[in-house]
C-alpha atoms as a PDB file:
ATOM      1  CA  UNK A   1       0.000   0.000   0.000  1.00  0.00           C
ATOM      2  CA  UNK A   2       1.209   3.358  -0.750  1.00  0.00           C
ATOM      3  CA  UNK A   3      -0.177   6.532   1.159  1.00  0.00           C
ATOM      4  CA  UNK A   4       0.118   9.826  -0.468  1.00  0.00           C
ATOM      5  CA  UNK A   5      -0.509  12.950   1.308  1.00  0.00           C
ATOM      6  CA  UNK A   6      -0.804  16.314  -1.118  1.00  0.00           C
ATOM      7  CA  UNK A   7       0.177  19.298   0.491  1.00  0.00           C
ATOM      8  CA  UNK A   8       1.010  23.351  -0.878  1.00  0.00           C
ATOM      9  CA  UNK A   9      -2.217  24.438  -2.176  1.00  0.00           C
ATOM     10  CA  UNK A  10      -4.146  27.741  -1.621  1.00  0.00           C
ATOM     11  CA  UNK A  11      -5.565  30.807  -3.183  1.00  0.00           C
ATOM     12  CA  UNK A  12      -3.040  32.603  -5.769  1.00  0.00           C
ATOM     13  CA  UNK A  13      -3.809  35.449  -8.030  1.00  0.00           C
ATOM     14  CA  UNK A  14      -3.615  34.867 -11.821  1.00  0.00           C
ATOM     15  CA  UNK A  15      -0.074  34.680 -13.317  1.00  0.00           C
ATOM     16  CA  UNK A  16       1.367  34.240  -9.452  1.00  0.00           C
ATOM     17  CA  UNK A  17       2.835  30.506  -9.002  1.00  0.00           C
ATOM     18  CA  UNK A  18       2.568  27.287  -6.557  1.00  0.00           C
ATOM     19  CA  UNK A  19       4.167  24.493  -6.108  1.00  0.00           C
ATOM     20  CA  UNK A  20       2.422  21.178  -4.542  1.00  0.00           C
ATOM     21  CA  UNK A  21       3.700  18.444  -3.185  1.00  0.00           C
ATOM     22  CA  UNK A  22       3.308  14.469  -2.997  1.00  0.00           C
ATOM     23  CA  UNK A  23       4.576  13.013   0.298  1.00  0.00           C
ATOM     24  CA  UNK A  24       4.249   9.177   0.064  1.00  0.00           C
ATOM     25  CA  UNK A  25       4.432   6.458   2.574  1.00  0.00           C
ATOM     26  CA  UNK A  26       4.259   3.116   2.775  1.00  0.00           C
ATOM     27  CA  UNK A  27       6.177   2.115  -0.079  1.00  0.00           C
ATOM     28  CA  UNK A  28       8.830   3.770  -2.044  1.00  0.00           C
ATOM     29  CA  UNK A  29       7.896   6.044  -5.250  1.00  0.00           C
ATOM     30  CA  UNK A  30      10.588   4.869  -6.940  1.00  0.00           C
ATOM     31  CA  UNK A  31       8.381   1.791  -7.885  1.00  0.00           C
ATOM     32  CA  UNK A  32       5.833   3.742  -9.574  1.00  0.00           C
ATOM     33  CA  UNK A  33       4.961   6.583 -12.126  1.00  0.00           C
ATOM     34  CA  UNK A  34       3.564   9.164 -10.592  1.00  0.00           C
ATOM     35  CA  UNK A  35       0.593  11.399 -12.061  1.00  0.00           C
ATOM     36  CA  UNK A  36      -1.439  14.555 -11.068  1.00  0.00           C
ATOM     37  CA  UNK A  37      -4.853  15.310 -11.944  1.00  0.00           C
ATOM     38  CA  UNK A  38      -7.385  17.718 -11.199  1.00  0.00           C
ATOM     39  CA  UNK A  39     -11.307  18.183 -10.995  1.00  0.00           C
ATOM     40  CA  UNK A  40     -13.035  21.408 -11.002  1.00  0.00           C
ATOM     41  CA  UNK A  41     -16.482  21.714  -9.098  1.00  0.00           C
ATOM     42  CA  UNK A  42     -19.203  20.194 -11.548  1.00  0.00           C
ATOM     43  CA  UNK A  43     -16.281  18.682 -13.906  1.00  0.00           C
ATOM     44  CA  UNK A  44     -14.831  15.037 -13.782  1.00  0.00           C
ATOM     45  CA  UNK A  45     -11.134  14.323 -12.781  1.00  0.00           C
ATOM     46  CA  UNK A  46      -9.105  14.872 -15.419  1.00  0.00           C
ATOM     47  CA  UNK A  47      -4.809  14.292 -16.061  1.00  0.00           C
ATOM     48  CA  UNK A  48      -2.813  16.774 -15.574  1.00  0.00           C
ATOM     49  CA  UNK A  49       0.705  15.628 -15.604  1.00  0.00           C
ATOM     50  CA  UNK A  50       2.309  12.312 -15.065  1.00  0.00           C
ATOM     51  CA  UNK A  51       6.269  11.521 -14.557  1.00  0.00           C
ATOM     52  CA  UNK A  52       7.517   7.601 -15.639  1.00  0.00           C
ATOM     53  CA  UNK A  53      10.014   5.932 -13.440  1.00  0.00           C
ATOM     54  CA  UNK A  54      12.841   6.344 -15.555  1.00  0.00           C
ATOM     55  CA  UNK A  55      14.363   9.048 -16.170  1.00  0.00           C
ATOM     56  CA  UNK A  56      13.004  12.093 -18.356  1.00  0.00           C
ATOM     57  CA  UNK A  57       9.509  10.229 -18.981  1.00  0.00           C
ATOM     58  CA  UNK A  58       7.067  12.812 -18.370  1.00  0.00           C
ATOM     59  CA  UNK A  59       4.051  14.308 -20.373  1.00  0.00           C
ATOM     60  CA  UNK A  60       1.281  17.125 -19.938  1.00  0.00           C
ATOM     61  CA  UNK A  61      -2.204  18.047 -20.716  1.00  0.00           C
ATOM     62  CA  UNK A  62      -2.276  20.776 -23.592  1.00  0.00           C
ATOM     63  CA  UNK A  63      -3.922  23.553 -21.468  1.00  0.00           C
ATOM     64  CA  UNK A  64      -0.797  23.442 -18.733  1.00  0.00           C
ATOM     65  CA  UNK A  65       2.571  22.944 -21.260  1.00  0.00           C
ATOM     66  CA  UNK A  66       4.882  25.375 -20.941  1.00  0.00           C
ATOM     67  CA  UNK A  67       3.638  26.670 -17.315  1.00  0.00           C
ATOM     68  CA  UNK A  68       3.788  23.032 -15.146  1.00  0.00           C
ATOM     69  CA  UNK A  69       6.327  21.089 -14.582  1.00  0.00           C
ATOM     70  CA  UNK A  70       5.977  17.809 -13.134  1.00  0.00           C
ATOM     71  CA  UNK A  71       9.498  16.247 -10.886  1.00  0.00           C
ATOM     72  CA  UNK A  72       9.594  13.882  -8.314  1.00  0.00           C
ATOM     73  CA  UNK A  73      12.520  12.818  -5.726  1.00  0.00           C
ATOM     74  CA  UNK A  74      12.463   9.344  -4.712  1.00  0.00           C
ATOM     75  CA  UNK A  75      15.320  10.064  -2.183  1.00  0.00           C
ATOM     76  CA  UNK A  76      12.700  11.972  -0.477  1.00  0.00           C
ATOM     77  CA  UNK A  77       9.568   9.807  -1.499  1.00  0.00           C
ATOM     78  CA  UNK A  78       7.894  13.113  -2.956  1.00  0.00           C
ATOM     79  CA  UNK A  79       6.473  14.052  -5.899  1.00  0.00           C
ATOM     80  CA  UNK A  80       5.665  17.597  -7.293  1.00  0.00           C
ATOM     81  CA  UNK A  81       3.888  19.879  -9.239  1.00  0.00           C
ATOM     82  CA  UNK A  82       5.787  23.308 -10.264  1.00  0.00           C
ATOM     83  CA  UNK A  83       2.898  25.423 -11.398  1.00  0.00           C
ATOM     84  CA  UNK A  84       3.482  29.017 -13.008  1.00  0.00           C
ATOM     85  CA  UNK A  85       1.740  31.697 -14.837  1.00  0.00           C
ATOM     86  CA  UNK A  86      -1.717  30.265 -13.009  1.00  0.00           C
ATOM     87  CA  UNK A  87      -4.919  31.458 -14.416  1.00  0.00           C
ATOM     88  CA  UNK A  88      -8.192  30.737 -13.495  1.00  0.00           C
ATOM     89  CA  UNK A  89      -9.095  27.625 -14.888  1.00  0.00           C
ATOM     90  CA  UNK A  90      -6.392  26.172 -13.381  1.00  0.00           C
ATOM     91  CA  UNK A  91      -8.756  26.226 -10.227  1.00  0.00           C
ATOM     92  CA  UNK A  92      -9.764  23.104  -8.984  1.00  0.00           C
ATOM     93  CA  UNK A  93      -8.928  19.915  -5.988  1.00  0.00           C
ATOM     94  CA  UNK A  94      -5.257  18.404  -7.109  1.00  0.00           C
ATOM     95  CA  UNK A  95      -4.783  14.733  -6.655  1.00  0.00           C
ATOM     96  CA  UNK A  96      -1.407  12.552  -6.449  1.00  0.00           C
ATOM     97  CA  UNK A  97      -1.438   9.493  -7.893  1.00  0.00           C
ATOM     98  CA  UNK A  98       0.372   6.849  -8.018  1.00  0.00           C
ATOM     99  CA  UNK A  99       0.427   3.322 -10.682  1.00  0.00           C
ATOM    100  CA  UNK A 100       2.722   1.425 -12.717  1.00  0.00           C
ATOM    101  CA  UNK A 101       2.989   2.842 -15.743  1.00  0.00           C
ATOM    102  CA  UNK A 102       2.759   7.184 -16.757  1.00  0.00           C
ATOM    103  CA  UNK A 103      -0.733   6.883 -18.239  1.00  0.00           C
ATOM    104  CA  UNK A 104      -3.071   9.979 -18.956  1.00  0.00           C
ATOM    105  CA  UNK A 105      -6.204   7.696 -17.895  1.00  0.00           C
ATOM    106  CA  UNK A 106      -7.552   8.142 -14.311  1.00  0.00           C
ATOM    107  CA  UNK A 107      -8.238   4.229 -13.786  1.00  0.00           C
ATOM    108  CA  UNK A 108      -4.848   3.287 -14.617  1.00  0.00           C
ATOM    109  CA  UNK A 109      -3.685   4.791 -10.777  1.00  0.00           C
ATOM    110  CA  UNK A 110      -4.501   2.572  -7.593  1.00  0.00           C
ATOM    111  CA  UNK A 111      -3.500   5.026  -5.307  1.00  0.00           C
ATOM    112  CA  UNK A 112      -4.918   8.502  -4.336  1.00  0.00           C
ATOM    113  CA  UNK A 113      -4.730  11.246  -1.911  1.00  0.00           C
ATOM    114  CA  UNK A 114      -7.112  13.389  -1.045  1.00  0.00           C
ATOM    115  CA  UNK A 115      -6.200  16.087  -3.046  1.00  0.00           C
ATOM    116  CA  UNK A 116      -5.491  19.777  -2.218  1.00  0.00           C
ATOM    117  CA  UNK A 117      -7.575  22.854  -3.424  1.00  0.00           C
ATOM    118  CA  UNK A 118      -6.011  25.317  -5.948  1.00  0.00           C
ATOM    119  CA  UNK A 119      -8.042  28.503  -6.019  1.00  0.00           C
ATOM    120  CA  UNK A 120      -6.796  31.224  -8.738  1.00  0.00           C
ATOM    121  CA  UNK A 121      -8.563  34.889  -8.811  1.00  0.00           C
ATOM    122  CA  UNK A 122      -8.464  36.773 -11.549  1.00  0.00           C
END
């Protein structure tokens, strides 16, 4: 079992920046690709960013390249999301995730935390 704990959210004005975190437990990350996602109020869950276990593996949604950036540090069983030039839409509840492989697809993660609200005023 691997328990992930997001953390570093909060209320930002557009264009300002925030960067979450991933603490996992349990198991080490470095078994695992690691992925974010993120569901707006009304909206479904949807991919954000995911990381593979090797080495420069790592791919975005359209709507955040350029201004995310996705890293992870197994020495410190963390993951993290870099996020820049916020607007808006960005706002929503971020979830960690962790499964085998760096899929965009929410059902190919088994584990979840319980995410961590990104608010963004314009």
């Amino acid at each position: 079992q691997v328990q992930l704990v997001e953390s570093g959210g909060g209320l930002v004005q557009a264009g300002g920046s925030l960067r979450l975190s991933c603490a996992a437990s349990g198991r080490t990350i470095s078994n695992y690709a690691m992925g974010w996602f993120r569901q707006a109020p009304g909206k479904d869950r949807e991919f954000v960013a995911t990381i593979g276990r090797a080495p420069g593996i790592t791919a975005y949604t359209d709507s955040v390249k350029g201004r995310f950036t996705i890293s992870r540090d197994n020495a410190k069983n963390t993951a993290y999301l870099q996020m820049n030039s916020l607007k808006p839409e960005d706002t929503a509840v971020y979830y960690c995730a962790a499964g085998l492989f760096p899929r965009l697809q929410v059902s190919e993660y088994g584990y979840w935390g319980q995410g961590t609200q990104v608010t963004v005023s314009s």
